[in-house]
PDB file of N, CA and C in Angstrom:
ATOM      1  N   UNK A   1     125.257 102.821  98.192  1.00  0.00           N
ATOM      2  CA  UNK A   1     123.892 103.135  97.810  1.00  0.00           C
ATOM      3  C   UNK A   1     123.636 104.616  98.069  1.00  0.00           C
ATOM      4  N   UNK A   2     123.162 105.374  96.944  1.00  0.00           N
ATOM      5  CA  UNK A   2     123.126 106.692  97.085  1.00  0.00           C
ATOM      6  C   UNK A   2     121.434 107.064  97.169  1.00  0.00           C
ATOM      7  N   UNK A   3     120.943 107.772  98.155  1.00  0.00           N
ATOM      8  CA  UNK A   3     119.425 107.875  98.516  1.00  0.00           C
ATOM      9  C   UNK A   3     119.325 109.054  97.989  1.00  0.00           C
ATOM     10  N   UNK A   4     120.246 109.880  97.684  1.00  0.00           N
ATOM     11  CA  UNK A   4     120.157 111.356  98.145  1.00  0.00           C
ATOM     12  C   UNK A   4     119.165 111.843  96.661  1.00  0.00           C
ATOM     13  N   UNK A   5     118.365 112.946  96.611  1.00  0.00           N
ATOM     14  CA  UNK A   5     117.584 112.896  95.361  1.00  0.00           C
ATOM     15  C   UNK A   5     118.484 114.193  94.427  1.00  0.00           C
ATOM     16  N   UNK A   6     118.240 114.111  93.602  1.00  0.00           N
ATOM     17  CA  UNK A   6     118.877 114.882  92.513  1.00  0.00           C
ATOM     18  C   UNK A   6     118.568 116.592  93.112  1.00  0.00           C
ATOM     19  N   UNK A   7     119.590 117.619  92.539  1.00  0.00           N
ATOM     20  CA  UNK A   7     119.534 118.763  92.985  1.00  0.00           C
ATOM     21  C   UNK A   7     118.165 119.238  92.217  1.00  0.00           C
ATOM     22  N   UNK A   8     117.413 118.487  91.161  1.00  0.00           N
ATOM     23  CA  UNK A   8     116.479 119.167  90.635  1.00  0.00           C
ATOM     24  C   UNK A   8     115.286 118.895  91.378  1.00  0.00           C
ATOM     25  N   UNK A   9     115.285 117.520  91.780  1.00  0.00           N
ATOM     26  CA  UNK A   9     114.343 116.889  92.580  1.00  0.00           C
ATOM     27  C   UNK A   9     114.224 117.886  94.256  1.00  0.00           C
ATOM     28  N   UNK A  10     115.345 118.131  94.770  1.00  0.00           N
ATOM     29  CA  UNK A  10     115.574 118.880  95.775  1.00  0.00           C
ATOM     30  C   UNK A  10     114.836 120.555  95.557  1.00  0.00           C
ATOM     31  N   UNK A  11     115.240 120.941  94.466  1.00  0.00           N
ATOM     32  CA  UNK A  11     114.892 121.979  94.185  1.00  0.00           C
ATOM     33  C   UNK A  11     112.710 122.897  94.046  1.00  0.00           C
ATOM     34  N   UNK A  12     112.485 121.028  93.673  1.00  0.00           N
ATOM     35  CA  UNK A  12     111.051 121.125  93.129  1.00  0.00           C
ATOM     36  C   UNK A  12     110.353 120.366  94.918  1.00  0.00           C
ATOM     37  N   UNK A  13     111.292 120.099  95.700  1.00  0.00           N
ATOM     38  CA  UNK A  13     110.531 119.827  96.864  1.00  0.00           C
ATOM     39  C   UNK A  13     110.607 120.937  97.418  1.00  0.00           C
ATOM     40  N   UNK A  14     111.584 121.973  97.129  1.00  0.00           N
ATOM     41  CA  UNK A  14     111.539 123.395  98.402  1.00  0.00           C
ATOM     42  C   UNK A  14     109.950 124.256  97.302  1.00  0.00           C
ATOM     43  N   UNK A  15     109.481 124.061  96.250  1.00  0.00           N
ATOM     44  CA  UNK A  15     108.794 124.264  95.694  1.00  0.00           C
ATOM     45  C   UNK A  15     107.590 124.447  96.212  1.00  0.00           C
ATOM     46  N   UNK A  16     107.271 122.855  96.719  1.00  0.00           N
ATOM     47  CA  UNK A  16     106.091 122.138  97.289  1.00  0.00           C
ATOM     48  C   UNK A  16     105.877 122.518  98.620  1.00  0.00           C
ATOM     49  N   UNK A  17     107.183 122.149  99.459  1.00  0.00           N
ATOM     50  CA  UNK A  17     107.607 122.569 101.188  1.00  0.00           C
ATOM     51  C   UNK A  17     108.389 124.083 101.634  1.00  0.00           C
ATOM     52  N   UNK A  18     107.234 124.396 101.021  1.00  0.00           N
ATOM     53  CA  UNK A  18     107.303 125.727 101.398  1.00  0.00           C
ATOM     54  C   UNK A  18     107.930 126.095 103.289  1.00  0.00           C
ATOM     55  N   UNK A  19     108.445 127.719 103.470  1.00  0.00           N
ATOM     56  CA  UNK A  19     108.692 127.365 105.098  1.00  0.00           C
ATOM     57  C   UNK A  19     106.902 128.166 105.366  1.00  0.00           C
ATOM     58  N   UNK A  20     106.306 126.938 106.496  1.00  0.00           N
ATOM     59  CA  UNK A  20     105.128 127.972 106.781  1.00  0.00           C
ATOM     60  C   UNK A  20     103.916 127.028 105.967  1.00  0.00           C
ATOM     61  N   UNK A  21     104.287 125.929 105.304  1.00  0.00           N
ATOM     62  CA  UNK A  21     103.289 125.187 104.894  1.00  0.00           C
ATOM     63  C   UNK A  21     102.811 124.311 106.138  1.00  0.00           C
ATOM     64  N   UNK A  22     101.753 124.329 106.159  1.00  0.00           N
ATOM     65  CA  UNK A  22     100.808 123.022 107.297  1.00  0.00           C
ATOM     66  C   UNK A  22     100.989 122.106 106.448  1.00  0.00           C
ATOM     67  N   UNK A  23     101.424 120.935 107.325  1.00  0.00           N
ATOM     68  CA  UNK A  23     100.770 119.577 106.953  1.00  0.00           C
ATOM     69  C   UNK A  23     100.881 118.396 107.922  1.00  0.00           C
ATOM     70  N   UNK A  24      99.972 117.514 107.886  1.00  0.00           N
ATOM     71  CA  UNK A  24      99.804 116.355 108.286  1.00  0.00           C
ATOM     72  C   UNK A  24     100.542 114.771 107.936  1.00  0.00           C
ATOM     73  N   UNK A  25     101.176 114.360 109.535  1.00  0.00           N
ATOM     74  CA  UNK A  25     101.540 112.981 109.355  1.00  0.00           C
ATOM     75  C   UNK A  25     101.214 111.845 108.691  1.00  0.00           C
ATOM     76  N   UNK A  26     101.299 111.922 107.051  1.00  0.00           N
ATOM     77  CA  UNK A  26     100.446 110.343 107.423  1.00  0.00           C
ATOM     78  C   UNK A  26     101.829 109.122 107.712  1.00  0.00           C
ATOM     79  N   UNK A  27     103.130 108.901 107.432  1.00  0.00           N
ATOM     80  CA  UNK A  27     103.975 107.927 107.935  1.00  0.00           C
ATOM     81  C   UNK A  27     105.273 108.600 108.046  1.00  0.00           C
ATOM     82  N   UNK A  28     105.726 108.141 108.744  1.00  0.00           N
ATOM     83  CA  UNK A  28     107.528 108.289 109.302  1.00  0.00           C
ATOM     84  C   UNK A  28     107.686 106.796 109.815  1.00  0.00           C
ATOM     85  N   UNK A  29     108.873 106.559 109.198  1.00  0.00           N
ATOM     86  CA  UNK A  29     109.872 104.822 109.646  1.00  0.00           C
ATOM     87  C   UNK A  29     110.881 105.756 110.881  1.00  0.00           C
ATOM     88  N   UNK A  30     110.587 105.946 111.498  1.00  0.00           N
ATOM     89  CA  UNK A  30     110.979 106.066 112.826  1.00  0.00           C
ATOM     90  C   UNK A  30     110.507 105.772 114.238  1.00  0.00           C
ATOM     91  N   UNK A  31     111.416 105.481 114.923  1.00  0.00           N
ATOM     92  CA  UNK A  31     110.367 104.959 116.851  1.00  0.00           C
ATOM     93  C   UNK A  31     110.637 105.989 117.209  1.00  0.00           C
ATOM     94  N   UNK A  32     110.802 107.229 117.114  1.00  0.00           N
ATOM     95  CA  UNK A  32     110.525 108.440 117.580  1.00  0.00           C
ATOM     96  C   UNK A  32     109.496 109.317 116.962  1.00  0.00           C
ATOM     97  N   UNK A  33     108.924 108.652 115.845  1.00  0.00           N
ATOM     98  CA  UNK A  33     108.088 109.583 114.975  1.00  0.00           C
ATOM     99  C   UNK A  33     106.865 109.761 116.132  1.00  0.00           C
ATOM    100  N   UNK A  34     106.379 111.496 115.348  1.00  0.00           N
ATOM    101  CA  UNK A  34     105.329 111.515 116.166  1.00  0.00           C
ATOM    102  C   UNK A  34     103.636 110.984 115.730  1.00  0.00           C
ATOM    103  N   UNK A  35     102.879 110.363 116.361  1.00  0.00           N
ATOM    104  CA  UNK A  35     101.443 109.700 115.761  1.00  0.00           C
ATOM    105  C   UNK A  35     101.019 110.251 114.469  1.00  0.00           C
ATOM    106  N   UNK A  36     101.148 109.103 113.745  1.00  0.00           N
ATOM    107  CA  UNK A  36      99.830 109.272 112.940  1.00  0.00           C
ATOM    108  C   UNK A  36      99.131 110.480 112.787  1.00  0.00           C
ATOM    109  N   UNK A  37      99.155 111.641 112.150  1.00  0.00           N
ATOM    110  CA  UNK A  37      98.029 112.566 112.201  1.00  0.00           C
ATOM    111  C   UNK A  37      98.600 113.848 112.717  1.00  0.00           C
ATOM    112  N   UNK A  38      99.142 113.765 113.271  1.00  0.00           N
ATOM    113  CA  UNK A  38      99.643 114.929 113.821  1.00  0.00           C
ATOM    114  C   UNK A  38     100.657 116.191 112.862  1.00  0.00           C
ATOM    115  N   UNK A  39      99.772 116.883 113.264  1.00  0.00           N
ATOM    116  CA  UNK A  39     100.337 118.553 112.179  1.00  0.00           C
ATOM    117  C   UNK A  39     101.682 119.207 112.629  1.00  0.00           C
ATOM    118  N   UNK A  40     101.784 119.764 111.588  1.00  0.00           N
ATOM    119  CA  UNK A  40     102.880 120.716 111.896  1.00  0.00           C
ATOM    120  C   UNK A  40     103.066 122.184 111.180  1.00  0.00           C
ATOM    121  N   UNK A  41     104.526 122.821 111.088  1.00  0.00           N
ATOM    122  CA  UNK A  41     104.152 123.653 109.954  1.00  0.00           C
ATOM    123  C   UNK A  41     106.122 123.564 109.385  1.00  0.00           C
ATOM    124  N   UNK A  42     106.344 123.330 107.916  1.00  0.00           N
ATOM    125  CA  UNK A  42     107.401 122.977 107.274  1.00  0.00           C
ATOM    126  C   UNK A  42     108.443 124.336 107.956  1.00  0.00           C
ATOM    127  N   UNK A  43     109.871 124.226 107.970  1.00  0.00           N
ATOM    128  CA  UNK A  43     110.435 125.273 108.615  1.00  0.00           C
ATOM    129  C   UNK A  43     111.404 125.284 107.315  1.00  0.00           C
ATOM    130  N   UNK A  44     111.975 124.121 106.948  1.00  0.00           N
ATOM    131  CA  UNK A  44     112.768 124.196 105.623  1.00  0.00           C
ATOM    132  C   UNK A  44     112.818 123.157 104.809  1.00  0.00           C
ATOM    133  N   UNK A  45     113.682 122.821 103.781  1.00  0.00           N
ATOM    134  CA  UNK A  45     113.599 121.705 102.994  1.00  0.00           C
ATOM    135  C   UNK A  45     115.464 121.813 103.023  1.00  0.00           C
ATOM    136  N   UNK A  46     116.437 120.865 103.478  1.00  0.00           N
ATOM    137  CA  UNK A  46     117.465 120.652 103.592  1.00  0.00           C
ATOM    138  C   UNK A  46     118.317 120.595 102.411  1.00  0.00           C
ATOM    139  N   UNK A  47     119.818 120.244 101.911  1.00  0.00           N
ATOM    140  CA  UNK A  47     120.590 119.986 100.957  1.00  0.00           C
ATOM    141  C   UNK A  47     120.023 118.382 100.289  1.00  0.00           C
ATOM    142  N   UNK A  48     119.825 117.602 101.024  1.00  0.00           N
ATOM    143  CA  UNK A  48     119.605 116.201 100.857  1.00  0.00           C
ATOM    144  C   UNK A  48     118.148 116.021 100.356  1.00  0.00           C
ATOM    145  N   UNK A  49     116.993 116.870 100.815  1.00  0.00           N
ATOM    146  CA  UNK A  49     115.952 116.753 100.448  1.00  0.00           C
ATOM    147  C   UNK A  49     115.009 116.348 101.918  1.00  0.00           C
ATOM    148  N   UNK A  50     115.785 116.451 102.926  1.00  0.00           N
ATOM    149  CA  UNK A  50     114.683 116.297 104.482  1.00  0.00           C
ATOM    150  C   UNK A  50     113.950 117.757 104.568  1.00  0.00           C
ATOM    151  N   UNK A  51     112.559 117.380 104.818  1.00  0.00           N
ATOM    152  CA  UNK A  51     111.657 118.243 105.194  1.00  0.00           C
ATOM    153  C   UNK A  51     111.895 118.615 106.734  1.00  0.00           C
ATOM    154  N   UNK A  52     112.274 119.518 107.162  1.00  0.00           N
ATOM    155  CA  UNK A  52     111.887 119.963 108.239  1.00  0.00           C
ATOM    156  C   UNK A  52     110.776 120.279 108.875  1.00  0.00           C
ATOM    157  N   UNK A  53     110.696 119.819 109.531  1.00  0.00           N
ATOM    158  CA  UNK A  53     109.007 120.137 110.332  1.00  0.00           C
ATOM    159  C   UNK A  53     109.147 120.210 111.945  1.00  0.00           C
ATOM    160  N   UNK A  54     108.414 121.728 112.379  1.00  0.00           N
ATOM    161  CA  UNK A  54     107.975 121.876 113.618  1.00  0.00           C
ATOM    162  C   UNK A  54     106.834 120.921 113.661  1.00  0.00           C
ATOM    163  N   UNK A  55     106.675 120.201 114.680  1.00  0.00           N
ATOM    164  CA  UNK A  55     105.216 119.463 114.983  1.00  0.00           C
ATOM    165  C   UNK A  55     104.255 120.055 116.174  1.00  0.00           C
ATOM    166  N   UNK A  56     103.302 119.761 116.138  1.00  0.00           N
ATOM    167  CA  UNK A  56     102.478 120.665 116.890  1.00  0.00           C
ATOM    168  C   UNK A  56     102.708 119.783 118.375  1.00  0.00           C
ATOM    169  N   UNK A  57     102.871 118.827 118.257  1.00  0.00           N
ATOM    170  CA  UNK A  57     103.219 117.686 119.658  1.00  0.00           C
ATOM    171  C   UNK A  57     104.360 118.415 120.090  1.00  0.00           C
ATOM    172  N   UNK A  58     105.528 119.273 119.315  1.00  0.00           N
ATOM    173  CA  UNK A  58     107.290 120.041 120.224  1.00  0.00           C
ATOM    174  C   UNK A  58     107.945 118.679 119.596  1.00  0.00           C
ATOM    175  N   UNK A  59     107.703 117.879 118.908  1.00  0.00           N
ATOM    176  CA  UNK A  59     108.745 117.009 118.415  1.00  0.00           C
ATOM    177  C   UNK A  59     109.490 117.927 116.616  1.00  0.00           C
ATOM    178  N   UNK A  60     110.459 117.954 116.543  1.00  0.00           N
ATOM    179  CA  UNK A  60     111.114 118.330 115.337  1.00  0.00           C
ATOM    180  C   UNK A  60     111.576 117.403 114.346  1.00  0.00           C
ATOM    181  N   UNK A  61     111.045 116.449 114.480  1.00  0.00           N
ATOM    182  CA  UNK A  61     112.259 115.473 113.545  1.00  0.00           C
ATOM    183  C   UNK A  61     111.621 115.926 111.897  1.00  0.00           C
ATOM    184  N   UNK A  62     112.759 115.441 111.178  1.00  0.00           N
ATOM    185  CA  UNK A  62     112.436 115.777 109.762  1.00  0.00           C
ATOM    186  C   UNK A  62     111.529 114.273 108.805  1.00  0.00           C
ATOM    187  N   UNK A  63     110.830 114.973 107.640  1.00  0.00           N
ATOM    188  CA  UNK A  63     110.334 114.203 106.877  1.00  0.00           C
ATOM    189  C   UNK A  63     111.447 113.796 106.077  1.00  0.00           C
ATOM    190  N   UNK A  64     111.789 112.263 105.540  1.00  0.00           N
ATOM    191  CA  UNK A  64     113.085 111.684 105.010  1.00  0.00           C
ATOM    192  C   UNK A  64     112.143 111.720 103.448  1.00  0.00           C
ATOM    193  N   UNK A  65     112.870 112.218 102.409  1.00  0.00           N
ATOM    194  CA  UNK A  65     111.733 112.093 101.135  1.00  0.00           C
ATOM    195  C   UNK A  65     112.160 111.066 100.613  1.00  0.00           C
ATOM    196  N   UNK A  66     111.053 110.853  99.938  1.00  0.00           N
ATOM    197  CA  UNK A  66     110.864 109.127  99.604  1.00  0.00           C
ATOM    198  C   UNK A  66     110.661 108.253 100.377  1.00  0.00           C
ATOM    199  N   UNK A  67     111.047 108.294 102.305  1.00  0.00           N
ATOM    200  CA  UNK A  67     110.249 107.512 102.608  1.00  0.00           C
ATOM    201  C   UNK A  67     109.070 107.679 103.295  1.00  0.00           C
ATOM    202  N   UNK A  68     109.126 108.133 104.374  1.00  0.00           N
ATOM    203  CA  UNK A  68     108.107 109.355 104.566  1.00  0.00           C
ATOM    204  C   UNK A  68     107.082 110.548 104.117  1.00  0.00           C
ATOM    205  N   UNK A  69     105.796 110.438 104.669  1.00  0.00           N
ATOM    206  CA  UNK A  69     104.900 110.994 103.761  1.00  0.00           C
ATOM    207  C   UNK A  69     103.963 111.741 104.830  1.00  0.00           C
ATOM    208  N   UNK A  70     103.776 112.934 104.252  1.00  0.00           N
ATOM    209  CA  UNK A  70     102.776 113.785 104.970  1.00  0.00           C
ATOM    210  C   UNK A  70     102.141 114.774 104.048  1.00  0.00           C
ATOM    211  N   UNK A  71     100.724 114.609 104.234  1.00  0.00           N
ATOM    212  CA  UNK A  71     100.149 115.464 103.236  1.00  0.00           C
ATOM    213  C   UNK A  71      99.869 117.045 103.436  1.00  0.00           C
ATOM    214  N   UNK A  72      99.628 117.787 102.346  1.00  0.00           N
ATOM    215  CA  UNK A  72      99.801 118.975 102.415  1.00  0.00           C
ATOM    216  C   UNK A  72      98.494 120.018 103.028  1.00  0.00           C
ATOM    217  N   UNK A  73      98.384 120.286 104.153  1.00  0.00           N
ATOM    218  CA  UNK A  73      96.782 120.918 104.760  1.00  0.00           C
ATOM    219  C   UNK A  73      96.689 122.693 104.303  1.00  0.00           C
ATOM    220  N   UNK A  74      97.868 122.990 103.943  1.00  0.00           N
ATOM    221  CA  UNK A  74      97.803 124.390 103.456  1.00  0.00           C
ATOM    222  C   UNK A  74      99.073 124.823 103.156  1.00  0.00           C
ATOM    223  N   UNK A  75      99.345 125.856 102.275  1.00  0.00           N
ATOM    224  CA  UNK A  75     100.236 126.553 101.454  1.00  0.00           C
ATOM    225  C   UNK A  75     101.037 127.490 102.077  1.00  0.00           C
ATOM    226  N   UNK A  76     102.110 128.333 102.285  1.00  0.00           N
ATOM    227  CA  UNK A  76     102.692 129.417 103.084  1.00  0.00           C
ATOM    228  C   UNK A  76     102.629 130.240 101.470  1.00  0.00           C
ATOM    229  N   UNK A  77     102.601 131.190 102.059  1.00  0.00           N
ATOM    230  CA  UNK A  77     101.980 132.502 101.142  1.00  0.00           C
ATOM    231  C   UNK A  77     103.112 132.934 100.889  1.00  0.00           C
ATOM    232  N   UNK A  78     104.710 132.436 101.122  1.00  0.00           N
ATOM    233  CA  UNK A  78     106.162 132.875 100.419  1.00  0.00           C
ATOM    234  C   UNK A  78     106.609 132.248  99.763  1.00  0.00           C
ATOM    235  N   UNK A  79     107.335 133.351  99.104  1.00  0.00           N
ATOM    236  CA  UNK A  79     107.849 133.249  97.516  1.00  0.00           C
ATOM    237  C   UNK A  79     109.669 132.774  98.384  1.00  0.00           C
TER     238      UNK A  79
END
């Protein structure tokens, strides 16, 4: 079973997940995820399509795309 998203799909998420974008938790399928709600700011978007995220809690784990979802609270101003 292949999860991994297409290099175009990958390409149009570093688009969106900018490094330096804010955004907010709304789910992670993880028992380490951090609550509900909690911000961060995107650091990268990976080969596979994981969002990286600093969290404002010091937890790092990444957003998994497609299953995981966090909405976008502001834009990073780089190209």
């Amino acid at each position: 079973m292949n999860n991994i998203p297409s290099k175009a799909t990958i390409e149009h998420i570093r688009t969106i997940y900018k490094k330096g974008t804010r955004v907010q938790l709304e789910y992670m399928d993880d028992v380490q995820a951090p609550p509900k709600g909690t911000k961060g700011t995107v650091q990268f978007v990976d080969d596979i399509g994981s969002i990286h995220v600093n969290w404002d809690n010091g937890s790092t784990l990444a957003l998994a795309y497609g299953v995981d979802s966090a909405s976008i609270l502001s834009t990073s101003d780089e190209d």
